[in-house]
PDB file of N, CA and C in Angstrom:
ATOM      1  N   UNK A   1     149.333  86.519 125.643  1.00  0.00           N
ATOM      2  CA  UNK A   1     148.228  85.792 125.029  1.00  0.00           C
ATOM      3  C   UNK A   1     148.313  85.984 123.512  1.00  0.00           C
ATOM      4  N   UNK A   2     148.222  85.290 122.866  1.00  0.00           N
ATOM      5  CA  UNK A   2     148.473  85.243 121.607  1.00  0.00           C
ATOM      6  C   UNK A   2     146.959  85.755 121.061  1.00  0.00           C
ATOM      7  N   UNK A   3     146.568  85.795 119.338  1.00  0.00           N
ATOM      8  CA  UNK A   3     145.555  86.618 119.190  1.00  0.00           C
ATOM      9  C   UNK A   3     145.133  85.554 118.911  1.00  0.00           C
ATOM     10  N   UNK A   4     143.433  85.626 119.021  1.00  0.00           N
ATOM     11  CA  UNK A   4     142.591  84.759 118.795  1.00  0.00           C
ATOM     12  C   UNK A   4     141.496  85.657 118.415  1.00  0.00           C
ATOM     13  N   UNK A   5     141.008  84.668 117.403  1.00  0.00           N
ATOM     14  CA  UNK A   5     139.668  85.061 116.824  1.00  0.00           C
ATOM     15  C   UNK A   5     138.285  84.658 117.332  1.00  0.00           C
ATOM     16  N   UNK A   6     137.341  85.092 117.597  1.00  0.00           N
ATOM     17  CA  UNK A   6     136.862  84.933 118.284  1.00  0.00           C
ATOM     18  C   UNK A   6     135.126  85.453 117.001  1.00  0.00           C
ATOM     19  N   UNK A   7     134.605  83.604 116.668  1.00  0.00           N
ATOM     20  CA  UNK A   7     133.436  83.975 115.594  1.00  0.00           C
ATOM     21  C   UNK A   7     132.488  84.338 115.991  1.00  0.00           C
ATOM     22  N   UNK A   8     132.016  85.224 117.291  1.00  0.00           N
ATOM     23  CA  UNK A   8     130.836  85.279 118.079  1.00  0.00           C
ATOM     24  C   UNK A   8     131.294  86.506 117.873  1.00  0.00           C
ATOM     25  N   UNK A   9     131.772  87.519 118.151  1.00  0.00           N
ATOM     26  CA  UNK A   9     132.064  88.638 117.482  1.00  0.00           C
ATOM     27  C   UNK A   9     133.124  89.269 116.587  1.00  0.00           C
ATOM     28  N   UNK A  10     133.530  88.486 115.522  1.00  0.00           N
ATOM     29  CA  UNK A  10     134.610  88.704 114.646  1.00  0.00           C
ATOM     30  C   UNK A  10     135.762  89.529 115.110  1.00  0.00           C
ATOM     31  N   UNK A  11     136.072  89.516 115.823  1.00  0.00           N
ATOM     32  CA  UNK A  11     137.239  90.178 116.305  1.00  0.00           C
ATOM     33  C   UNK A  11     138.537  89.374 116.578  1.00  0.00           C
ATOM     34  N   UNK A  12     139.393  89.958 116.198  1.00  0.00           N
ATOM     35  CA  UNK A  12     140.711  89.026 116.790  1.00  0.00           C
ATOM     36  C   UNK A  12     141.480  89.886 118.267  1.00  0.00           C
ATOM     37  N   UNK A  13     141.591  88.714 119.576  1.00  0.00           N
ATOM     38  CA  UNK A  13     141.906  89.615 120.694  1.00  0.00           C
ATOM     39  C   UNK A  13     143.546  89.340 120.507  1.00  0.00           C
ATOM     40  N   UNK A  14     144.046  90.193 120.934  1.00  0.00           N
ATOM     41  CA  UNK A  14     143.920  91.699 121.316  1.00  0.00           C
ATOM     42  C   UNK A  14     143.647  92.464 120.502  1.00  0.00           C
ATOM     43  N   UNK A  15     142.609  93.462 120.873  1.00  0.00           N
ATOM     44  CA  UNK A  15     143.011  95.228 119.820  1.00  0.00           C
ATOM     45  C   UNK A  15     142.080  95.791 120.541  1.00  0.00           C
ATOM     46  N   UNK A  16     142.459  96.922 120.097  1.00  0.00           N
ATOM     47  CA  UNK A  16     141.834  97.895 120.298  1.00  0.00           C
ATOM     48  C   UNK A  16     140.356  98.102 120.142  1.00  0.00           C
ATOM     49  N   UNK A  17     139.419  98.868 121.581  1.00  0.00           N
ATOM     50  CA  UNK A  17     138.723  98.875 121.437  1.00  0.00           C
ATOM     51  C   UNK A  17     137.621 100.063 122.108  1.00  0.00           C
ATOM     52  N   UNK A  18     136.758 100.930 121.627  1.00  0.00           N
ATOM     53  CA  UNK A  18     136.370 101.957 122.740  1.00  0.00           C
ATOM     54  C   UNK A  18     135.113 101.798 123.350  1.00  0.00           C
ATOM     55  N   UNK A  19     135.325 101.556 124.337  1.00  0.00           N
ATOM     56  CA  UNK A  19     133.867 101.880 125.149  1.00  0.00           C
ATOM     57  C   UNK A  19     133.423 102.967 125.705  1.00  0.00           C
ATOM     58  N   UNK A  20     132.236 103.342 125.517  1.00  0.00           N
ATOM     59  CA  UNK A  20     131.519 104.941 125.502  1.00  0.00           C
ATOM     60  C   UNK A  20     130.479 104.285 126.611  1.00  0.00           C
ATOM     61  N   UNK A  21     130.317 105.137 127.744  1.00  0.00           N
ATOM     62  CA  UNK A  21     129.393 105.338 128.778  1.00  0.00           C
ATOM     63  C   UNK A  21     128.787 106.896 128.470  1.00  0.00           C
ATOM     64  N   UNK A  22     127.142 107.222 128.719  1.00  0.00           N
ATOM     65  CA  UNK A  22     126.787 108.610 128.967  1.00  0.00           C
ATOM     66  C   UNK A  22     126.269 108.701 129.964  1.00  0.00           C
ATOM     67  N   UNK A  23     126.320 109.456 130.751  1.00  0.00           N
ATOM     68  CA  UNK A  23     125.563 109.872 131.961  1.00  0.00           C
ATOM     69  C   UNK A  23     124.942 111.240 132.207  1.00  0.00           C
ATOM     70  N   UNK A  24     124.516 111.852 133.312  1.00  0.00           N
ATOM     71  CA  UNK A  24     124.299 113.181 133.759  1.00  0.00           C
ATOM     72  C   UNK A  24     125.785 113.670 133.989  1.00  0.00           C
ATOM     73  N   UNK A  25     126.248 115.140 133.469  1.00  0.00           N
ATOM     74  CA  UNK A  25     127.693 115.947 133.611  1.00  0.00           C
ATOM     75  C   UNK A  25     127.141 116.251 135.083  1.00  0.00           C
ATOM     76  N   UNK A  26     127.825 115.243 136.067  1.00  0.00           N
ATOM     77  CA  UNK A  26     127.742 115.433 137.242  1.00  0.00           C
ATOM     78  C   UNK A  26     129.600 115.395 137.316  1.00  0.00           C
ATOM     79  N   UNK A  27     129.634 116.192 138.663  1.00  0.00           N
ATOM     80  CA  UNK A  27     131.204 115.780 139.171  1.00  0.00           C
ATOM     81  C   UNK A  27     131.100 114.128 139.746  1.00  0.00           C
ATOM     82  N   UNK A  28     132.342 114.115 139.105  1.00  0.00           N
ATOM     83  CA  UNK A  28     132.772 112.208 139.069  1.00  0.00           C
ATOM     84  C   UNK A  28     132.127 111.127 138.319  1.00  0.00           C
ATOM     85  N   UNK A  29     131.421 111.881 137.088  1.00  0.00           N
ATOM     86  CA  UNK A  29     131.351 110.690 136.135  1.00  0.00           C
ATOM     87  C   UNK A  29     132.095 110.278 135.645  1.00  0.00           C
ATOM     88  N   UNK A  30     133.060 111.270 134.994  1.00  0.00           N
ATOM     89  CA  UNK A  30     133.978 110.013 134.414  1.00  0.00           C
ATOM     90  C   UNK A  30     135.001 109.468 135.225  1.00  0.00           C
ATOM     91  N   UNK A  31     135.196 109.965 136.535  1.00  0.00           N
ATOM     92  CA  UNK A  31     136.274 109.008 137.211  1.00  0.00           C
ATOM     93  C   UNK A  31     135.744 107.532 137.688  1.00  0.00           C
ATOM     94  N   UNK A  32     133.966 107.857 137.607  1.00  0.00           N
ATOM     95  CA  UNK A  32     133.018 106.487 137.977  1.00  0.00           C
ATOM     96  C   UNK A  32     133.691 105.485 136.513  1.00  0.00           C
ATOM     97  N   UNK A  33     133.224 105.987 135.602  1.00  0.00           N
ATOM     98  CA  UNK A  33     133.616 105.443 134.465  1.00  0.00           C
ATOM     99  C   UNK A  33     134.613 104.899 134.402  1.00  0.00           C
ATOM    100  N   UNK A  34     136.069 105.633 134.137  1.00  0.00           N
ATOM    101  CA  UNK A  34     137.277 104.971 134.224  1.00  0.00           C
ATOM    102  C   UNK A  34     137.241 103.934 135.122  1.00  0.00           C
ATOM    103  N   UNK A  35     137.224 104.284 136.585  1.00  0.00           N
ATOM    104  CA  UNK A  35     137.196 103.046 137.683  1.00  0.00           C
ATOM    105  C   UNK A  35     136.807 101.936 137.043  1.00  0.00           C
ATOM    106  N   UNK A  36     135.449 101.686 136.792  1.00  0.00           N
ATOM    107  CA  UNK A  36     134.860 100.655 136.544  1.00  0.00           C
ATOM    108  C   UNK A  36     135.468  99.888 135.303  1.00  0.00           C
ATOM    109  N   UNK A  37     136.211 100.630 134.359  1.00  0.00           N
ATOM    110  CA  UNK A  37     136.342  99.879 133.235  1.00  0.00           C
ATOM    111  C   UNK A  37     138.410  99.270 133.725  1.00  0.00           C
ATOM    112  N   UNK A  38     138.711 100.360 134.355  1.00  0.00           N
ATOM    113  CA  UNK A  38     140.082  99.926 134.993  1.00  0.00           C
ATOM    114  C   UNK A  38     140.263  98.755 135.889  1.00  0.00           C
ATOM    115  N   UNK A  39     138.889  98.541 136.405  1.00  0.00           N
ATOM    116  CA  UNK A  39     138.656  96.983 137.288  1.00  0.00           C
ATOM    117  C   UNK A  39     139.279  95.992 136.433  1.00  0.00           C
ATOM    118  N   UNK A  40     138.907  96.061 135.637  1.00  0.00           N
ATOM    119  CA  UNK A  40     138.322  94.895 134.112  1.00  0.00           C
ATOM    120  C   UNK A  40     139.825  95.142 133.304  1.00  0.00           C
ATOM    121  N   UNK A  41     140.390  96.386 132.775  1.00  0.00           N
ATOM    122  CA  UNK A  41     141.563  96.616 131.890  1.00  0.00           C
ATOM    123  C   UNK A  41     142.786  97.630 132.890  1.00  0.00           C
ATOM    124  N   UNK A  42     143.102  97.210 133.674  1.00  0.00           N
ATOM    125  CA  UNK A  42     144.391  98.204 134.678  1.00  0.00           C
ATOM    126  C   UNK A  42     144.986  99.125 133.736  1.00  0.00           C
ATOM    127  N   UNK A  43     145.500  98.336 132.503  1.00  0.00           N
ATOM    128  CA  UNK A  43     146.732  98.965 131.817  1.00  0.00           C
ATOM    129  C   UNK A  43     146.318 100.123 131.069  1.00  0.00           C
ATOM    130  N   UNK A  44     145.099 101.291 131.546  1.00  0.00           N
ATOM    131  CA  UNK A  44     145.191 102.358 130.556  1.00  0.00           C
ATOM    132  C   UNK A  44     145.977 102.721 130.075  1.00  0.00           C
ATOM    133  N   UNK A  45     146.336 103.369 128.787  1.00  0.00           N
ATOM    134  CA  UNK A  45     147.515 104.067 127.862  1.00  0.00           C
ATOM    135  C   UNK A  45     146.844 105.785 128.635  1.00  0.00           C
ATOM    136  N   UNK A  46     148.163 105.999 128.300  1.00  0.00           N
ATOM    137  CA  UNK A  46     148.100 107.622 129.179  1.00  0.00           C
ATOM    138  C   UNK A  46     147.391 108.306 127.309  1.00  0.00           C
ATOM    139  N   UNK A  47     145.940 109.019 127.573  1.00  0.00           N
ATOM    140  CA  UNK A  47     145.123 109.747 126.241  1.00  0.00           C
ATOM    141  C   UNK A  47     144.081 108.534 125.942  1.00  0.00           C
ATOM    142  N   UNK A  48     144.058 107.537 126.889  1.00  0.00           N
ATOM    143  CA  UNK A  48     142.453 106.382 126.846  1.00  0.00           C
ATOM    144  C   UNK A  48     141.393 107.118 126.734  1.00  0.00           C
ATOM    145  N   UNK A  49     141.266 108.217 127.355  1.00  0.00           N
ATOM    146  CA  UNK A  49     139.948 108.566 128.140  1.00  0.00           C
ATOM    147  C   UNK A  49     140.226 109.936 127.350  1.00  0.00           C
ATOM    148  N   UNK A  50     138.462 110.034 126.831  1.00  0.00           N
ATOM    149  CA  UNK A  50     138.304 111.316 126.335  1.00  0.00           C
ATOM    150  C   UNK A  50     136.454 111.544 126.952  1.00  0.00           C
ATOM    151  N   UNK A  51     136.457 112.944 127.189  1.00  0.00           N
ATOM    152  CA  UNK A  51     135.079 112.946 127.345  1.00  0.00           C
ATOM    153  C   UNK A  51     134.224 114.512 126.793  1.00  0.00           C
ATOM    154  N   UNK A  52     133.162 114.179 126.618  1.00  0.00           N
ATOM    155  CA  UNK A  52     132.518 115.193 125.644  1.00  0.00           C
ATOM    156  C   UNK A  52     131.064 115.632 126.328  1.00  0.00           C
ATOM    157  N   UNK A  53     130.910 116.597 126.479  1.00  0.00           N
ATOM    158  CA  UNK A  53     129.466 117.031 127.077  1.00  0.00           C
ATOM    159  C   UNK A  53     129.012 117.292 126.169  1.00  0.00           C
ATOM    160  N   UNK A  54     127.858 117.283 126.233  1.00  0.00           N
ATOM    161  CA  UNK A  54     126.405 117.298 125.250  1.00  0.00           C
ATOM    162  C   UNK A  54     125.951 119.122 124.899  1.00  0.00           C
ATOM    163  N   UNK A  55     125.620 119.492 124.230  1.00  0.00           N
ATOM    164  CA  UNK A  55     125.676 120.954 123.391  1.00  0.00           C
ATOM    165  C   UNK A  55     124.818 121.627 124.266  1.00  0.00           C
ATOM    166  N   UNK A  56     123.763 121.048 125.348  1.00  0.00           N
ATOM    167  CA  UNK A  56     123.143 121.636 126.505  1.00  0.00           C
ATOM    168  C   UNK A  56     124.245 121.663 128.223  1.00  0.00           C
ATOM    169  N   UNK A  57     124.464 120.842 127.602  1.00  0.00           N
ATOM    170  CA  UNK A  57     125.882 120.480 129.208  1.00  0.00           C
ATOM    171  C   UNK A  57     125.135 119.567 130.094  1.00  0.00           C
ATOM    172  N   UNK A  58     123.781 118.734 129.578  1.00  0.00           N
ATOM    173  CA  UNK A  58     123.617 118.196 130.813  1.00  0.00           C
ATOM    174  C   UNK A  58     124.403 116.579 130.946  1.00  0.00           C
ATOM    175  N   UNK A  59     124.316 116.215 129.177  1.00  0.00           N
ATOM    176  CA  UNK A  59     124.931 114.996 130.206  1.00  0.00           C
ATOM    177  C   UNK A  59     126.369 114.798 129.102  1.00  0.00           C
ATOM    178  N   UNK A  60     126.804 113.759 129.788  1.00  0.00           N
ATOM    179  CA  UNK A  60     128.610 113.864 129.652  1.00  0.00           C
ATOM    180  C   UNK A  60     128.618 112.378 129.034  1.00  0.00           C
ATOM    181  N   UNK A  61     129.766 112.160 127.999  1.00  0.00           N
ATOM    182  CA  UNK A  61     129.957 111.300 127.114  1.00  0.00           C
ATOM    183  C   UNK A  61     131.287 111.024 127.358  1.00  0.00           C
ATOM    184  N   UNK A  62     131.781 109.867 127.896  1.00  0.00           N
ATOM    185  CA  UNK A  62     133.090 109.118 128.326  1.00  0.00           C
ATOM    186  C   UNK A  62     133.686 107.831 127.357  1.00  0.00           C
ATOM    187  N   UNK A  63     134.674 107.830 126.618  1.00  0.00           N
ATOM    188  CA  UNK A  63     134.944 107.144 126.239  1.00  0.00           C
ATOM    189  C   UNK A  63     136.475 106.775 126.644  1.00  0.00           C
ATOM    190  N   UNK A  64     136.492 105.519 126.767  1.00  0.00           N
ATOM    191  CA  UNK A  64     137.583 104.659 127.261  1.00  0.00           C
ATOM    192  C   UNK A  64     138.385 103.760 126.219  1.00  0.00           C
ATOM    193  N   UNK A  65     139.310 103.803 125.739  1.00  0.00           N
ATOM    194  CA  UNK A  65     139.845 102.585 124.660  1.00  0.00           C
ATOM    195  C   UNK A  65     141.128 102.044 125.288  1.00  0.00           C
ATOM    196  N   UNK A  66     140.371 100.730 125.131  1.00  0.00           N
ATOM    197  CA  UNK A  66     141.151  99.746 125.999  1.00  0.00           C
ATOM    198  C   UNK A  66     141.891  98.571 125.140  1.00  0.00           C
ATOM    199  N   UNK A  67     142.995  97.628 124.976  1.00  0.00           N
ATOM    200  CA  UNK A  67     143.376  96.778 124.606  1.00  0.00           C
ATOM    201  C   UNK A  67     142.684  96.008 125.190  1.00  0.00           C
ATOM    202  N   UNK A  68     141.386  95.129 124.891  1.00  0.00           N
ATOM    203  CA  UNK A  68     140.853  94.190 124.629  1.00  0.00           C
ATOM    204  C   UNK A  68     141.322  92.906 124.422  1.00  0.00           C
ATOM    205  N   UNK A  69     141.020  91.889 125.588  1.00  0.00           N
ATOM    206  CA  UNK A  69     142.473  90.585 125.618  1.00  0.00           C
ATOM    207  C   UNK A  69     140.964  90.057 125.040  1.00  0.00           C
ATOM    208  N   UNK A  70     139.762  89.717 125.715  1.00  0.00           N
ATOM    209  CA  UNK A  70     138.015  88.709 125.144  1.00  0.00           C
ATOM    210  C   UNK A  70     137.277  89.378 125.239  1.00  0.00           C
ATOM    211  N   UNK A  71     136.248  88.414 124.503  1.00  0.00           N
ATOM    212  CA  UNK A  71     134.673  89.163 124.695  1.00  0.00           C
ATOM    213  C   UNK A  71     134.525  89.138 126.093  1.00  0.00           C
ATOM    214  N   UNK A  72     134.978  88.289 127.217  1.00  0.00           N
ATOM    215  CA  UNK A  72     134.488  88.090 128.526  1.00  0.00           C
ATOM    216  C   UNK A  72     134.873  89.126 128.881  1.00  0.00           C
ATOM    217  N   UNK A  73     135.859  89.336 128.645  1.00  0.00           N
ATOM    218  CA  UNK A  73     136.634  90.682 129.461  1.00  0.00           C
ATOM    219  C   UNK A  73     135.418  91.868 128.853  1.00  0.00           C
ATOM    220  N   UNK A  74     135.047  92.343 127.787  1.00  0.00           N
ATOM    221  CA  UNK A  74     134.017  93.136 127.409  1.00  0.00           C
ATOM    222  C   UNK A  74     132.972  92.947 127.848  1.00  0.00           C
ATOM    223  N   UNK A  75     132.368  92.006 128.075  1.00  0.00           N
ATOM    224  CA  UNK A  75     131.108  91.722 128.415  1.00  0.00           C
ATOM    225  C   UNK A  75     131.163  92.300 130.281  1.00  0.00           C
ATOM    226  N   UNK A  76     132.297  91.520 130.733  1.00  0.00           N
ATOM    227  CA  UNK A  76     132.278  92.061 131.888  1.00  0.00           C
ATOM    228  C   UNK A  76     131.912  93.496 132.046  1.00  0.00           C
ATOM    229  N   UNK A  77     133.159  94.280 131.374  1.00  0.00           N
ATOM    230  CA  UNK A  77     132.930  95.797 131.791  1.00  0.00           C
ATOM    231  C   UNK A  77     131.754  96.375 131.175  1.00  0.00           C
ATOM    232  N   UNK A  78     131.374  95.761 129.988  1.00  0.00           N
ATOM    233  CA  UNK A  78     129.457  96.504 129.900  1.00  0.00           C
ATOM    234  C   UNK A  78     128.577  96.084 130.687  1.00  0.00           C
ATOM    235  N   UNK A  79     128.521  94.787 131.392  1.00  0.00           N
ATOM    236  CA  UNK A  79     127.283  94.433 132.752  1.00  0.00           C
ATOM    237  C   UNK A  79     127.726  95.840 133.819  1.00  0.00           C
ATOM    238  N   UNK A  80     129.206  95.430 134.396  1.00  0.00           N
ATOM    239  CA  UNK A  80     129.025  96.442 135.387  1.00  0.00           C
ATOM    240  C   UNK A  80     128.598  98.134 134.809  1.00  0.00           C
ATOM    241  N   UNK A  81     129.167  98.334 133.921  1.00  0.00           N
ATOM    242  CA  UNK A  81     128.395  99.821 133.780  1.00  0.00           C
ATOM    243  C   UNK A  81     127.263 100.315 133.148  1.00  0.00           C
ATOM    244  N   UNK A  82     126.650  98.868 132.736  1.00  0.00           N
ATOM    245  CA  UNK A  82     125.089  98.626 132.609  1.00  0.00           C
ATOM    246  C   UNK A  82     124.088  98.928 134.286  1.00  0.00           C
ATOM    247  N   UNK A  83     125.132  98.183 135.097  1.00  0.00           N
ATOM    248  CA  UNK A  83     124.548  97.950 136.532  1.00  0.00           C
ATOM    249  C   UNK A  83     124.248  99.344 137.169  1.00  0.00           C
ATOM    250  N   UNK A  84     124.846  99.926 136.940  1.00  0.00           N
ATOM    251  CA  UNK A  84     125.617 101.525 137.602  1.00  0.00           C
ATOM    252  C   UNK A  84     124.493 101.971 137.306  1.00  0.00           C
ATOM    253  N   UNK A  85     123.914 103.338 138.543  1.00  0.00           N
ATOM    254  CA  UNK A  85     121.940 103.934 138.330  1.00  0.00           C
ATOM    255  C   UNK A  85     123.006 104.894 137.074  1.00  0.00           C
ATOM    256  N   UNK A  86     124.359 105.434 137.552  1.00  0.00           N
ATOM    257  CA  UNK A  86     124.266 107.094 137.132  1.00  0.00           C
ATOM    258  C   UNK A  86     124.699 106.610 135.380  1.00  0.00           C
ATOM    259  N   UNK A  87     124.979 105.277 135.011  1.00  0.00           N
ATOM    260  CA  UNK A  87     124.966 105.404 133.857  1.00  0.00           C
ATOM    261  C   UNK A  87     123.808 104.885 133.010  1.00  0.00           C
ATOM    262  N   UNK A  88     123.717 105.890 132.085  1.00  0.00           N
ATOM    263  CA  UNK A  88     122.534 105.843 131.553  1.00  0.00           C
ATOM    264  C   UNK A  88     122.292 105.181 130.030  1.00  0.00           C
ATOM    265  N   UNK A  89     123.595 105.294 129.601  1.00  0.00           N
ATOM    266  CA  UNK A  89     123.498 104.265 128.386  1.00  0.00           C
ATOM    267  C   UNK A  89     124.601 103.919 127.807  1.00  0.00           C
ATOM    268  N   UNK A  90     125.488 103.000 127.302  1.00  0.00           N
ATOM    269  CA  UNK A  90     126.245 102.168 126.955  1.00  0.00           C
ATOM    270  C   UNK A  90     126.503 102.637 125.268  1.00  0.00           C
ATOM    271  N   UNK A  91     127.797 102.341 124.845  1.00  0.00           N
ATOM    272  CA  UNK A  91     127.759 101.841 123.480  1.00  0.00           C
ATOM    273  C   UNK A  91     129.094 101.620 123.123  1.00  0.00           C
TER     274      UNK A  91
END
């Protein structure tokens, strides 16, 4: 796919891009995480995924950076992990 610009969010696709989910540091948030965003982008780069717990430990901060082909493709993977109870906020 060649790059395209895209004036609804100034971006030209492809590039790089990270999406951050937080949840409760439960076991299997971030494999919930990855899953869901791997639906949407298969091709993780091996060091995509980094995650950070919060200075109390309760909740856990997942970030994913994905090569970004559209906004659809983004939009997709923020509805579904908008949808999700255990995630609690997006960015």
């Amino acid at each position: 796919m060649s790059d395209l610009h895209n004036t609804e969010t100034n971006f030209e696709f492809p590039c790089e891009f990270p999406i951050k989910a937080m949840g409760h540091n439960q076991p299997g948030f971030e494999a919930l995480v990855v899953g869901i965003v791997r639906k949407h982008a298969p091709e993780l780069s091996e060091g995509a995924v980094t995650s950070r717990p919060s200075k109390g430990d309760k909740w856990l901060s997942v970030t994913v950076t994905i090569t970004a082909q559209s906004k659809a493709q983004l939009d997709a993977i923020y509805l579904e992990l908008n949808d999700h109870d255990d995630v609690v906020m997006t960015l």
